[in-house]
Protein backbone atom coordinates (compact mmCIF):
# COMPACT_ATOMS: atom_id res chain seq x y z
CA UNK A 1 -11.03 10.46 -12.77
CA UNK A 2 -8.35 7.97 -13.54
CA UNK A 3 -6.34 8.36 -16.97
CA UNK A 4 -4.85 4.99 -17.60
CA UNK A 5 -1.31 5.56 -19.76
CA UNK A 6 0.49 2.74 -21.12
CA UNK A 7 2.32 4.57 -23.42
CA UNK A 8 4.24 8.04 -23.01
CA UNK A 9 2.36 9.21 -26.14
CA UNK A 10 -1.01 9.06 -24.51
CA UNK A 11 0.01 11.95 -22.01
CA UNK A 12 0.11 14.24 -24.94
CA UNK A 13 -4.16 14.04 -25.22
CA UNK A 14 -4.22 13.89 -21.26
CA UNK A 15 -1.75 17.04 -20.73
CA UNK A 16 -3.73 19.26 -23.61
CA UNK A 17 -7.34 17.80 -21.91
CA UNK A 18 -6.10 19.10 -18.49
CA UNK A 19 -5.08 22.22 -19.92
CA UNK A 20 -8.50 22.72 -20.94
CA UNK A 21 -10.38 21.60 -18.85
CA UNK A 22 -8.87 23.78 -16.42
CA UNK A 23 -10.03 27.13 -18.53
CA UNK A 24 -6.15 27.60 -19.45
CA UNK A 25 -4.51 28.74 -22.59
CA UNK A 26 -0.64 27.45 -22.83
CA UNK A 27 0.83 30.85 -22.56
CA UNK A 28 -1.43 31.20 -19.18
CA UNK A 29 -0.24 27.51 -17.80
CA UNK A 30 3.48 28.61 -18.78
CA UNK A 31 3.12 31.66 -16.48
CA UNK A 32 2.02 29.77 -13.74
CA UNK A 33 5.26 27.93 -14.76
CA UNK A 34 7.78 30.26 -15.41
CA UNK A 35 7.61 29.00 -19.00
CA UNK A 36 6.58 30.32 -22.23
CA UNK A 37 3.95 29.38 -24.16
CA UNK A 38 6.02 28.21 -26.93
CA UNK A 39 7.86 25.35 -24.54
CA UNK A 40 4.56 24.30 -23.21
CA UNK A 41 3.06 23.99 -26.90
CA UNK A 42 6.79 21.67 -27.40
CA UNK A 43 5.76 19.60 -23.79
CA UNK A 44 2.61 18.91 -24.96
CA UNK A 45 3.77 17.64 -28.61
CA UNK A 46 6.20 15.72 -26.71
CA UNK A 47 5.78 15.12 -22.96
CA UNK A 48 9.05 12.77 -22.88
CA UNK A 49 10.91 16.15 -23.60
CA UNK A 50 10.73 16.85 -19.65
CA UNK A 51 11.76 14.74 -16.68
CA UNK A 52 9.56 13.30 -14.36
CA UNK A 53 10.13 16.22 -11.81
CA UNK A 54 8.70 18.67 -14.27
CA UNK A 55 5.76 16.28 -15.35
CA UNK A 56 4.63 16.47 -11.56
CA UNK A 57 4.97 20.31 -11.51
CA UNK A 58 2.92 20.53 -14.48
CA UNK A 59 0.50 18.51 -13.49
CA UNK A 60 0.50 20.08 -9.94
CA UNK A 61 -0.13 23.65 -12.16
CA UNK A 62 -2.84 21.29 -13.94
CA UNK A 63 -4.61 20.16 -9.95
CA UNK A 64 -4.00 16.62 -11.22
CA UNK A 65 -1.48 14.76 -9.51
CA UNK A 66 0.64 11.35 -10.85
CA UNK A 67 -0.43 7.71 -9.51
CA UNK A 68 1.59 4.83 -9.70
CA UNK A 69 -0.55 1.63 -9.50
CA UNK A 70 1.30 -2.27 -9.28
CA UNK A 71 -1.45 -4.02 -11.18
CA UNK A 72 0.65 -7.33 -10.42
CA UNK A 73 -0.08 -6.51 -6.88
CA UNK A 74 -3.84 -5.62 -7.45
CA UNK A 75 -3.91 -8.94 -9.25
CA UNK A 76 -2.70 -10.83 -6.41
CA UNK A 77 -5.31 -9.04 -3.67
CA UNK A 78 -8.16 -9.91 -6.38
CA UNK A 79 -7.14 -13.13 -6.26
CA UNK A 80 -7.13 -13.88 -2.62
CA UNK A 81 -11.14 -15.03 -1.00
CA UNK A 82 -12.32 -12.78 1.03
CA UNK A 83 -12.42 -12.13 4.45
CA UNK A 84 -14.75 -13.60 6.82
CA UNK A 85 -14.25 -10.75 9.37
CA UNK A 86 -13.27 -10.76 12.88
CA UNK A 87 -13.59 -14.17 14.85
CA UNK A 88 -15.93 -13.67 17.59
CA UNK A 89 -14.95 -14.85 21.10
CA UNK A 90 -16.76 -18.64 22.63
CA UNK A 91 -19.20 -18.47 23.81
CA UNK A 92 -18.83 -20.90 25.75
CA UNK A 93 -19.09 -20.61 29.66
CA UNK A 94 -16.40 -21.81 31.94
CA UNK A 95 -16.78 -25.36 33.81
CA UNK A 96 -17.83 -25.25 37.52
CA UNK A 97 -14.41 -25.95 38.21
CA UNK A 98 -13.20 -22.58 36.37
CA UNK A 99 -11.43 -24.03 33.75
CA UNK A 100 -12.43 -23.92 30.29
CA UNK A 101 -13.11 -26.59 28.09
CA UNK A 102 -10.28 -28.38 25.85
């Protein structure tokens, strides 16, 4: 499942819901960290206390991983008609003379 975030403070309610989800108490997802429970209790208060590397560890720890999605991009491919598929080759047969038709 996709968790859209627009704003750093949303990744507090998607950190915790993680956390739980995945049957873990903080002090048991610090472990698995090398950190105590007390700094995870801080990271999930505040997830811009930690740099990006650390988000992705935690969220590693958490089996969820980060995507990074241009929605200008997406915009543009939405936009565009779609595809007719593959062109298929003529049909038609050569002249008696072996050349094709122009």
């Amino acid at each position: 499942m996709d968790y859209p975030l627009r704003l750093a403070g949303q990744l507090r309610e998607h950190l915790r819901a993680l956390r739980k989800r995945s049957s873990l108490t903080q002090a048991q997802l610090g472990q698995r960290l090398g950190l105590g429970q007390v700094r995870i209790a801080e990271i999930e208060a505040d997830p811009g206390l930690v740099s990006v590397e650390q988000l992705i560890r935690i969220l590693s720890a958490l089996g969820a991983t980060m995507v990074l999605r241009d929605e200008a991009a997406g915009a543009e491919e939405a936009a565009k008609p779609a595809s007719k598929g593959p062109k298929k080759p003529s049909s038609k047969a050569p002249s008696k003379h072996g050349k094709g038709a122009w």
